[in-house]
C-alpha atoms as a PDB file:
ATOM      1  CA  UNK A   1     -52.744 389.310 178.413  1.00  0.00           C
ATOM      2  CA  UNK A   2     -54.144 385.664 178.026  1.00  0.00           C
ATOM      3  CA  UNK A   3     -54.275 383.250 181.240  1.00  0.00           C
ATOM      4  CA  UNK A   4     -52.632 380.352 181.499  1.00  0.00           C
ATOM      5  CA  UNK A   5     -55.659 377.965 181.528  1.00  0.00           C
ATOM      6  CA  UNK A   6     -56.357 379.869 177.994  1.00  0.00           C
ATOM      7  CA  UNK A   7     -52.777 378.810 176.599  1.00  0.00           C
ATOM      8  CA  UNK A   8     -53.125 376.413 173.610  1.00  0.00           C
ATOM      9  CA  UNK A   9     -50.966 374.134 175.508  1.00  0.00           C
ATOM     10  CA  UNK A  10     -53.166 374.074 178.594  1.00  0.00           C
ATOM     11  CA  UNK A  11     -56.624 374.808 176.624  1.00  0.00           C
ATOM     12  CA  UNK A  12     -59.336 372.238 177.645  1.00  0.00           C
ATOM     13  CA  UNK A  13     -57.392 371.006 181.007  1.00  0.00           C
ATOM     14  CA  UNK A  14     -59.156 370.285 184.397  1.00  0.00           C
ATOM     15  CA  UNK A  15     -58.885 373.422 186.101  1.00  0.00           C
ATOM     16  CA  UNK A  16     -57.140 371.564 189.181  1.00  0.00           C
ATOM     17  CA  UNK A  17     -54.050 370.714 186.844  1.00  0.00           C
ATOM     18  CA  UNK A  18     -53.735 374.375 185.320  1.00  0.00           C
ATOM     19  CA  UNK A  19     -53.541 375.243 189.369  1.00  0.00           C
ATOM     20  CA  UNK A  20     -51.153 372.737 189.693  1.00  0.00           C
ATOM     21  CA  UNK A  21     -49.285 373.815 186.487  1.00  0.00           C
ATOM     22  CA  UNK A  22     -49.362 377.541 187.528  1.00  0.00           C
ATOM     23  CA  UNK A  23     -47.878 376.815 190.352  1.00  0.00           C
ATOM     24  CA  UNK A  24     -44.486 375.105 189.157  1.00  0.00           C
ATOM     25  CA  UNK A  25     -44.435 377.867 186.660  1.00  0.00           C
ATOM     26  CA  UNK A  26     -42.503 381.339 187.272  1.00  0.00           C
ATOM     27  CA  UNK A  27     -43.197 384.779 185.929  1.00  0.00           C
ATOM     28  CA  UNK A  28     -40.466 386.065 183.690  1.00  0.00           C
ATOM     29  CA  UNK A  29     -40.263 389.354 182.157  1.00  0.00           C
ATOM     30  CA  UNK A  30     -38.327 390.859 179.011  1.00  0.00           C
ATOM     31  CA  UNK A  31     -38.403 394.156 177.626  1.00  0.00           C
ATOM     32  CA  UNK A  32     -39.061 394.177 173.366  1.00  0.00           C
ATOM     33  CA  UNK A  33     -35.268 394.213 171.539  1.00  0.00           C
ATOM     34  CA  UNK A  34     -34.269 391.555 174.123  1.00  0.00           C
ATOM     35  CA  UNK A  35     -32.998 388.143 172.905  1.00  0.00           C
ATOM     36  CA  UNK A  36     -34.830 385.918 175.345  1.00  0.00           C
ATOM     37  CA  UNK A  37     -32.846 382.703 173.243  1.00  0.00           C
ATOM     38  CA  UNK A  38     -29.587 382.597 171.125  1.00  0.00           C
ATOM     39  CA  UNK A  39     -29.363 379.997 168.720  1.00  0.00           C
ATOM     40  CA  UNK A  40     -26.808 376.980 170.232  1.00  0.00           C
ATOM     41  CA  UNK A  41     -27.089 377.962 174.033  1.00  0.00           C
ATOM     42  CA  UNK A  42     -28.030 375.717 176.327  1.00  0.00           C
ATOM     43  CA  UNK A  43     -31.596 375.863 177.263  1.00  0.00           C
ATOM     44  CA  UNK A  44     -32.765 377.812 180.623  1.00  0.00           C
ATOM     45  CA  UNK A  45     -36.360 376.818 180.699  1.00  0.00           C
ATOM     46  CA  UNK A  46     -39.639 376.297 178.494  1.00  0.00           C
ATOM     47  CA  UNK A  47     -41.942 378.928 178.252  1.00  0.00           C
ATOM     48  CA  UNK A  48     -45.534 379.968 177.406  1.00  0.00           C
ATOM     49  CA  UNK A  49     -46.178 383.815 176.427  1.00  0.00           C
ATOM     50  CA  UNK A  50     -48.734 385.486 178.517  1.00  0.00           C
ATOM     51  CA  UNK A  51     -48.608 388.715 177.078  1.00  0.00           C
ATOM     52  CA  UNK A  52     -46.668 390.317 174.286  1.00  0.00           C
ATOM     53  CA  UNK A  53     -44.893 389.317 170.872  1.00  0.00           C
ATOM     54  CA  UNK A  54     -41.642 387.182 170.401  1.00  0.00           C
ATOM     55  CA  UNK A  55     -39.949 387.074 166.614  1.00  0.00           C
ATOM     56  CA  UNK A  56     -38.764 383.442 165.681  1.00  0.00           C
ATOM     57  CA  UNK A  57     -35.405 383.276 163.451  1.00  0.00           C
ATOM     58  CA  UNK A  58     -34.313 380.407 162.079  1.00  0.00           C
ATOM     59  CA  UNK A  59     -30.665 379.190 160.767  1.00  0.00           C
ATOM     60  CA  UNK A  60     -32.512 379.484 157.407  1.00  0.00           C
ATOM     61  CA  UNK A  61     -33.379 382.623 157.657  1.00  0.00           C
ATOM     62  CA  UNK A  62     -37.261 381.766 158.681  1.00  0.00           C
ATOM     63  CA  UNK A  63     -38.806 384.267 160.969  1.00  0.00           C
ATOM     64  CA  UNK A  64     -41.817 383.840 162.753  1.00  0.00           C
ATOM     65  CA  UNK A  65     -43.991 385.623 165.240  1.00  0.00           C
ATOM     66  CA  UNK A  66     -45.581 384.068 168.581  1.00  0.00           C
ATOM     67  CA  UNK A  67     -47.685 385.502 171.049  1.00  0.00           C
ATOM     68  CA  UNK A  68     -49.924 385.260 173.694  1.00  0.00           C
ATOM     69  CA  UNK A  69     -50.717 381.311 173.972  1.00  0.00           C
ATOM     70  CA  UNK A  70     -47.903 380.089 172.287  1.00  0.00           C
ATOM     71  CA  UNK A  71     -45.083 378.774 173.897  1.00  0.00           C
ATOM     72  CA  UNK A  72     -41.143 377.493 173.228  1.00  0.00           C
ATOM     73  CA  UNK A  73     -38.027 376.467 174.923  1.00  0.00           C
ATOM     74  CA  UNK A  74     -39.430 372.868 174.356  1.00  0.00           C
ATOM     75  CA  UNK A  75     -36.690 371.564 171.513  1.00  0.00           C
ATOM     76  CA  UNK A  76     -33.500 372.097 173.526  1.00  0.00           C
ATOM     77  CA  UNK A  77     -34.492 370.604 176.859  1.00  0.00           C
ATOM     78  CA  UNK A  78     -35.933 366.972 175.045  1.00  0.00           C
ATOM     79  CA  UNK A  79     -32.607 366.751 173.139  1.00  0.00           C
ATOM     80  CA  UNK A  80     -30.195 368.518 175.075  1.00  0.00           C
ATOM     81  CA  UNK A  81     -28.676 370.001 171.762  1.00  0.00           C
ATOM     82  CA  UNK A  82     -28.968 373.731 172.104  1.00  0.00           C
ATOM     83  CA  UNK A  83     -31.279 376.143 171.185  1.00  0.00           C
ATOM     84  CA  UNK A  84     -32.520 375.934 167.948  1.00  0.00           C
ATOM     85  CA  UNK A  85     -33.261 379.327 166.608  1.00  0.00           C
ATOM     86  CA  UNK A  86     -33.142 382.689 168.354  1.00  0.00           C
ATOM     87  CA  UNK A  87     -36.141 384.470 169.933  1.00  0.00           C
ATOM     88  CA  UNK A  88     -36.733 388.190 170.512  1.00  0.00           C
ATOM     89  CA  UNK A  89     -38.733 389.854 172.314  1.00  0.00           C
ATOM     90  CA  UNK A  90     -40.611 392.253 169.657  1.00  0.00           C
ATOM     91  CA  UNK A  91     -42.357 394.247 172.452  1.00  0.00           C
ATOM     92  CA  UNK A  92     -42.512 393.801 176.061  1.00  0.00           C
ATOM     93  CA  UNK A  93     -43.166 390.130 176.995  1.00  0.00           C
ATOM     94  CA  UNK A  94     -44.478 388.160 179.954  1.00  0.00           C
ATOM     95  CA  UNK A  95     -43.374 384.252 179.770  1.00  0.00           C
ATOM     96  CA  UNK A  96     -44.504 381.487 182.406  1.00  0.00           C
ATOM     97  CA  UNK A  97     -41.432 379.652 182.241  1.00  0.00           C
ATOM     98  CA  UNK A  98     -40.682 376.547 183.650  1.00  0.00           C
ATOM     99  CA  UNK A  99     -37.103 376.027 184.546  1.00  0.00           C
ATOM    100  CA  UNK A 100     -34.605 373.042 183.001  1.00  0.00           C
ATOM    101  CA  UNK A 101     -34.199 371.107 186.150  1.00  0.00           C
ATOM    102  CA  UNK A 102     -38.189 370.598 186.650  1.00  0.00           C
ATOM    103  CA  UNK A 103     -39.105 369.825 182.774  1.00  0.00           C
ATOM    104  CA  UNK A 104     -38.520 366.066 182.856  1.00  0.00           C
ATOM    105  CA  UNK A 105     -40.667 365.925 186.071  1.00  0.00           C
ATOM    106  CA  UNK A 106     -43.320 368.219 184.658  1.00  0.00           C
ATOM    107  CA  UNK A 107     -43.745 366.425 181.661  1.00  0.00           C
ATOM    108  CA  UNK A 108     -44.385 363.084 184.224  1.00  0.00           C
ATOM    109  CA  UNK A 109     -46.583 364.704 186.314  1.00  0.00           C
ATOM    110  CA  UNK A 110     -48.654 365.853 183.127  1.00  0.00           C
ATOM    111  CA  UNK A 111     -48.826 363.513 180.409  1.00  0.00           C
ATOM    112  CA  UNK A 112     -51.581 365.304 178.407  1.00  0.00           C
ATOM    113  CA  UNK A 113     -49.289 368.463 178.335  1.00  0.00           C
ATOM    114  CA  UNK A 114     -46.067 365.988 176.892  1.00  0.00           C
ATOM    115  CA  UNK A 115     -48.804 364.479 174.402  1.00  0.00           C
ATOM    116  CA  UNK A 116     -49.561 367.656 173.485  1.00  0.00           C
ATOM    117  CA  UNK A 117     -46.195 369.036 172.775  1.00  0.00           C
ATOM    118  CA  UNK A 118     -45.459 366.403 170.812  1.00  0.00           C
ATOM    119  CA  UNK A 119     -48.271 366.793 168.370  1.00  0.00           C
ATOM    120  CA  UNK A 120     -46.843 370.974 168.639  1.00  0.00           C
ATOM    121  CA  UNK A 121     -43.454 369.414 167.406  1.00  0.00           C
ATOM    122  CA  UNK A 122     -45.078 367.075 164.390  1.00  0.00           C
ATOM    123  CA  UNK A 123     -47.075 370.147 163.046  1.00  0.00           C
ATOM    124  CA  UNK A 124     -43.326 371.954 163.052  1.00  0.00           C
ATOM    125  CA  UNK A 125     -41.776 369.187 161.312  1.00  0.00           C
ATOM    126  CA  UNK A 126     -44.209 368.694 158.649  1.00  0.00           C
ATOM    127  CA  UNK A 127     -43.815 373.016 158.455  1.00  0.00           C
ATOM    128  CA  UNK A 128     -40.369 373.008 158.034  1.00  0.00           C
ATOM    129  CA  UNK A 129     -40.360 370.286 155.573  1.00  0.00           C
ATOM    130  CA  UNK A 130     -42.856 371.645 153.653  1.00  0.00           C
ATOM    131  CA  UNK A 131     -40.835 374.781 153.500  1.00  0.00           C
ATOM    132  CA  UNK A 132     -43.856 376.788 155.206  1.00  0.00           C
END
């Protein structure tokens, strides 16, 4: 199990804000075999993994694995155009999720977190488009 403050999304911030951030955050739980995200829904929240492995499929047929520090859920709530691949739980996983309705604020309240997703987004790009 990794703590939040460990995340590589909240790595390196002033203890007071991970407070703060833990705090807006909710525990959600998912046993492994579970689709946490289905490609083309809506989006229900963004979440950081705080223990256990998610599997990453693409349209293209990509798969990926995530766990503890990573997070996701980011793509559908900036655009508003669905989930973009589907996520599974591979084994039992703990997410800090924070919900839809609260994102937009989040992302005001911390600007170093929005910076960083955005360089989390450029590093998929240039992924995807190398074919990677």
């Amino acid at each position: 199990m990794i703590e939040l403050k460990d995340a590589k999304l909240f790595k390196g911030l002033p203890f007071a804000e991970v407070l703060q951030i833990q705090s807006q955050m909710k525990t959600v739980k998912h046993p492994a075999g579970h689709e946490i995200v289905v490609r083309g829904e809506g989006g229900v929240g963004f979440m950081t993994i705080t223990e256990g492995t998610v599997v990453v499929e693409t349209p293209q047929g990509r798969i990926r694995k995530l766990g503890p520090g990573d997070s996701f859920g980011e793509m559908a709530l900036l655009d508003q155009e669905g989930r973009s691949a589907t996520i599974r739980a591979e084994s039992d996983v703990t997410l800090a999720a924070i919900p839809e309705w609260t994102f937009r604020p989040f992302l005001h309240e911390h600007p170093e977190v929005a910076y960083r997703l955005l360089q989390t987004l450029s590093q998929r790009l240039r992924q995807a488009e190398s074919g990677s």
